[in-house]
N, C-alpha and C. Protein backbone atom coordinates (compact mmCIF):
# COMPACT_ATOMS: atom_id res chain seq x y z
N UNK A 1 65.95 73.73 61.52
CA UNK A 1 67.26 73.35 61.07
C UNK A 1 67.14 72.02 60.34
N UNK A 2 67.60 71.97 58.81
CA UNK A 2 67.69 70.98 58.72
C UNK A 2 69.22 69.65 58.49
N UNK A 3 68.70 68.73 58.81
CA UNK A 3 69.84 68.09 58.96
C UNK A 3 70.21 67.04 57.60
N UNK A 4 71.34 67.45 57.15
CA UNK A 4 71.61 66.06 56.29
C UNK A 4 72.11 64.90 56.78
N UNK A 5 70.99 63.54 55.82
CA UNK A 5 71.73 62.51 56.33
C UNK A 5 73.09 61.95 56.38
N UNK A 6 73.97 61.59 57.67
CA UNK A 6 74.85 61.61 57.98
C UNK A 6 76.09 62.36 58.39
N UNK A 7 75.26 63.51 58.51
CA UNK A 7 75.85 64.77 59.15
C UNK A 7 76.42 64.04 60.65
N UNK A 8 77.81 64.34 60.96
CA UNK A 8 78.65 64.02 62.04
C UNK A 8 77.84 64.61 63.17
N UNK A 9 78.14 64.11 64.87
CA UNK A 9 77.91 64.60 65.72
C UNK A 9 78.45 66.03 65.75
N UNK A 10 79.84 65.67 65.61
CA UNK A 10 80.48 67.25 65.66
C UNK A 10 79.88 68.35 64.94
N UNK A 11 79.65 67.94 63.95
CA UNK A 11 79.02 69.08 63.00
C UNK A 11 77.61 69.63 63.71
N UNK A 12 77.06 68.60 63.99
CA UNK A 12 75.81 69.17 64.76
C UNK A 12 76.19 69.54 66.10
N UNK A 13 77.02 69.66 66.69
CA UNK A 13 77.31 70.62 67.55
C UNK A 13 77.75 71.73 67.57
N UNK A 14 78.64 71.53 66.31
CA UNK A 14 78.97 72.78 66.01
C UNK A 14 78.28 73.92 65.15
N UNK A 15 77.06 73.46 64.67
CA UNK A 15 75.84 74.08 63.98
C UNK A 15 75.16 74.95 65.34
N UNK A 16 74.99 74.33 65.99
CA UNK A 16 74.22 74.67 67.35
C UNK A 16 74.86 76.08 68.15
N UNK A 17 76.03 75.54 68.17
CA UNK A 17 77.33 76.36 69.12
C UNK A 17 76.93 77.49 68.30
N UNK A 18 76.82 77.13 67.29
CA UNK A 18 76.59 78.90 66.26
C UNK A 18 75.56 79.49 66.12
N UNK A 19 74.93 78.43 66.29
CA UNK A 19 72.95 79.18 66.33
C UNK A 19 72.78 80.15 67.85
N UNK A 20 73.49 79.00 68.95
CA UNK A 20 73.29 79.73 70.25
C UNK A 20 74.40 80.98 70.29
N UNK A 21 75.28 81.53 69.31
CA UNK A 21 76.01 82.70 69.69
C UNK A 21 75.02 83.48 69.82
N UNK A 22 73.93 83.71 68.95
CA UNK A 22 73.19 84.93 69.16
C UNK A 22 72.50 85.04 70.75
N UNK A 23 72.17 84.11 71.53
CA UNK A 23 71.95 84.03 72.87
C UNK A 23 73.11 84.23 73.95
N UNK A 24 74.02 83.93 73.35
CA UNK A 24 75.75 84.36 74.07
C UNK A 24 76.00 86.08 73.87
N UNK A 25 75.68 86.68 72.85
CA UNK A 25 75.68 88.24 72.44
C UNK A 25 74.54 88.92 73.35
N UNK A 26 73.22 88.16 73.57
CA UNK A 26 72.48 89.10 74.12
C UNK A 26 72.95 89.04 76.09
N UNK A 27 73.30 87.48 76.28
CA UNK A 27 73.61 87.85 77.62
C UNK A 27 75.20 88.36 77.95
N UNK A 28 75.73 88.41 76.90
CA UNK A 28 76.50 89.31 77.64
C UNK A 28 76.28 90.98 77.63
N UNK A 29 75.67 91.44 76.40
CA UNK A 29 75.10 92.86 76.56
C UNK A 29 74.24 92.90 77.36
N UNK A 30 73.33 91.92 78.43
CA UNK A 30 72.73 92.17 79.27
C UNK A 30 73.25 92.39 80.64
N UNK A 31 74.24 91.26 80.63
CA UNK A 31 75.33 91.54 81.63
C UNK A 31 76.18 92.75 81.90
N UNK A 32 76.64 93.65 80.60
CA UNK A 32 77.12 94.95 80.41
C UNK A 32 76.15 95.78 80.70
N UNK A 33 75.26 95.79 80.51
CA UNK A 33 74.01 96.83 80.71
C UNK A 33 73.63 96.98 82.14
N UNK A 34 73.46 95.61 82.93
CA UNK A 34 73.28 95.55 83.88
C UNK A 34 74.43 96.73 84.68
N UNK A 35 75.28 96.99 84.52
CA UNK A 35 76.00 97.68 85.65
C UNK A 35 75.31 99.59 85.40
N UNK A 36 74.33 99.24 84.65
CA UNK A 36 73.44 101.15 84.26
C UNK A 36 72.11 101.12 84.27
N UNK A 37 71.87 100.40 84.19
CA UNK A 37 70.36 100.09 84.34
C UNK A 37 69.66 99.31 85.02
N UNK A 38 68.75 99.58 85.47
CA UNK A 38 67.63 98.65 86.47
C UNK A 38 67.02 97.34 85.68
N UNK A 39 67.15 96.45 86.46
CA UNK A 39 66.74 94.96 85.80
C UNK A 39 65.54 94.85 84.72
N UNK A 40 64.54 95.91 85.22
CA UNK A 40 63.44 95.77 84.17
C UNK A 40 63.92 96.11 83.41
N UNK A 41 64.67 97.05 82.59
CA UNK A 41 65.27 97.42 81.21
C UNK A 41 65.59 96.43 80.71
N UNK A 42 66.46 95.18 81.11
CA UNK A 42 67.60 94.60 80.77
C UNK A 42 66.77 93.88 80.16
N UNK A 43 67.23 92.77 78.48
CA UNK A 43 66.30 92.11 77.72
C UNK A 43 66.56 90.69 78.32
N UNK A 44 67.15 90.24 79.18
CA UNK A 44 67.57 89.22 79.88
C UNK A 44 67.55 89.20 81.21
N UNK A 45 67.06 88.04 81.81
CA UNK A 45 67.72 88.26 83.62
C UNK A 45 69.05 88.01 84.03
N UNK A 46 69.40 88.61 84.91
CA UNK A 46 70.78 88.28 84.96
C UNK A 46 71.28 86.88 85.03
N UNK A 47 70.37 86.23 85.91
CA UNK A 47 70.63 84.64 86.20
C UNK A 47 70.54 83.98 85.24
N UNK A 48 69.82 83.78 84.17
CA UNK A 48 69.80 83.43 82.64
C UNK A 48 70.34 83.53 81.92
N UNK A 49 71.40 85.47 82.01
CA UNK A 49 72.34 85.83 81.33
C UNK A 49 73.49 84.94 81.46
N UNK A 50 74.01 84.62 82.71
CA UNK A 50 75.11 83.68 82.96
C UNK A 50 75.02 82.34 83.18
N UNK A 51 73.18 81.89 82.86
CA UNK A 51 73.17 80.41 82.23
C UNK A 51 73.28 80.05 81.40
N UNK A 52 73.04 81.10 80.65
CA UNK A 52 73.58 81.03 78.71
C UNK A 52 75.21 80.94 78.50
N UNK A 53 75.83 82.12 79.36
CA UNK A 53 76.89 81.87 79.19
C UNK A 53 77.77 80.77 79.68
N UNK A 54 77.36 80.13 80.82
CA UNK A 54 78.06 78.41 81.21
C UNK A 54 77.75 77.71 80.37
N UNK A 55 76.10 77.30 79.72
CA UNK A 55 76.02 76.58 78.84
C UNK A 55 77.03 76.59 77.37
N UNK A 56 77.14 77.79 77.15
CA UNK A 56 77.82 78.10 75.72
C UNK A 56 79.53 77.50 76.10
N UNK A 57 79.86 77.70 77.45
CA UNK A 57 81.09 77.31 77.27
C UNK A 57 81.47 75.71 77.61
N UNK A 58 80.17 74.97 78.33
CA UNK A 58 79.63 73.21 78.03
C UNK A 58 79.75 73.41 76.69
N UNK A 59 78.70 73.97 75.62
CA UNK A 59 79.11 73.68 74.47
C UNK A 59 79.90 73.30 73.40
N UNK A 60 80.59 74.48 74.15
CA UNK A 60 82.11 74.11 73.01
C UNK A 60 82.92 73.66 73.17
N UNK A 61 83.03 73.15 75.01
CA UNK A 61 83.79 71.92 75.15
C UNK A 61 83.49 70.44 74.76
N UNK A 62 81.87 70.47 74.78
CA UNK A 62 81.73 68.97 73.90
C UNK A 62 81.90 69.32 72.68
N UNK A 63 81.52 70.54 71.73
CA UNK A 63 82.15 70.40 70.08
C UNK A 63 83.55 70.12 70.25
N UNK A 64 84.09 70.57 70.82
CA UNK A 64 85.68 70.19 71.08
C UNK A 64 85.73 68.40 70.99
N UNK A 65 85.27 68.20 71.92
CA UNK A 65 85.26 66.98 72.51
C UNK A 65 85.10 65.67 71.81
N UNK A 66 83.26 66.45 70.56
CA UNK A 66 83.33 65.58 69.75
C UNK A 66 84.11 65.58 68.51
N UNK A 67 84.64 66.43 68.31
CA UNK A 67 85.63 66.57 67.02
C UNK A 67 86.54 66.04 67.60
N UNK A 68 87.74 66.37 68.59
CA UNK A 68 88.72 65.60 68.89
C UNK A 68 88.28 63.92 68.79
N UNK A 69 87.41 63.06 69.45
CA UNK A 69 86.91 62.01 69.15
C UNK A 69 86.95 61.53 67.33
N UNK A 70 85.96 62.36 66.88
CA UNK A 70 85.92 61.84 65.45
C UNK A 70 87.52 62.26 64.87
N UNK A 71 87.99 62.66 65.04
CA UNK A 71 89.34 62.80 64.40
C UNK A 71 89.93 61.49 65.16
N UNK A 72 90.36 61.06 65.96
CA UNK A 72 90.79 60.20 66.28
C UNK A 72 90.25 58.14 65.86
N UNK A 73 88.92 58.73 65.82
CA UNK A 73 88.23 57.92 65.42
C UNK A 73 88.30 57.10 63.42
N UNK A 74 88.54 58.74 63.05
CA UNK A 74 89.03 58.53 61.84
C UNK A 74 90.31 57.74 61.74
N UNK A 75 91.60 58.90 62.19
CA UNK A 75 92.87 57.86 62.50
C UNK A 75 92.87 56.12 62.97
N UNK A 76 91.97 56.22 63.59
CA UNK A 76 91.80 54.32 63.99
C UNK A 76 91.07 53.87 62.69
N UNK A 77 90.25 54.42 61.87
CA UNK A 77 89.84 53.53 60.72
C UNK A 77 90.80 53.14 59.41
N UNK A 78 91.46 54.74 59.62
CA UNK A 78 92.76 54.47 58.74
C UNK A 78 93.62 53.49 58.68
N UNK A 79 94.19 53.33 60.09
CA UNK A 79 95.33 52.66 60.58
C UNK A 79 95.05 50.62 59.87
């Protein structure tokens, strides 16, 4: 990935948040799968499946987090 200089925090979180959907898609089709198939099939473990998915939703509460910040942050430079 490359980064331009002065690319915002937010932005780089929110670059990320999007890179890791494709790891959010496989554990949850692993998680769906899981209720038909035996664990060795599954392309994920289950416990991994739903560490991806807590992480992803940490994620997008700090992209949240840092965008709300830089927006506010902006407003104070304005002011």
């Amino acid at each position: 990935m490359r980064i331009e200089r002065g690319t915002s925090p937010a932005r780089l979180l929110e670059m990320l948040s999007d890179r890791f959907g494709a790891f959010e898609a496989i554990a949850y089709s692993t998680i769906k799968l899981a209720r038909h198939e035996p664990q060795q099939e599954l392309s994920m473990d289950l416990l991994v499946a739903e560490a991806v998915l807590e992480f992803a939703d940490d994620l997008r509460t700090a992209t949240e987090a840092a965008t709300e910040y830089g927006r506010s942050d902006t407003e104070r430079g304005a002011s």
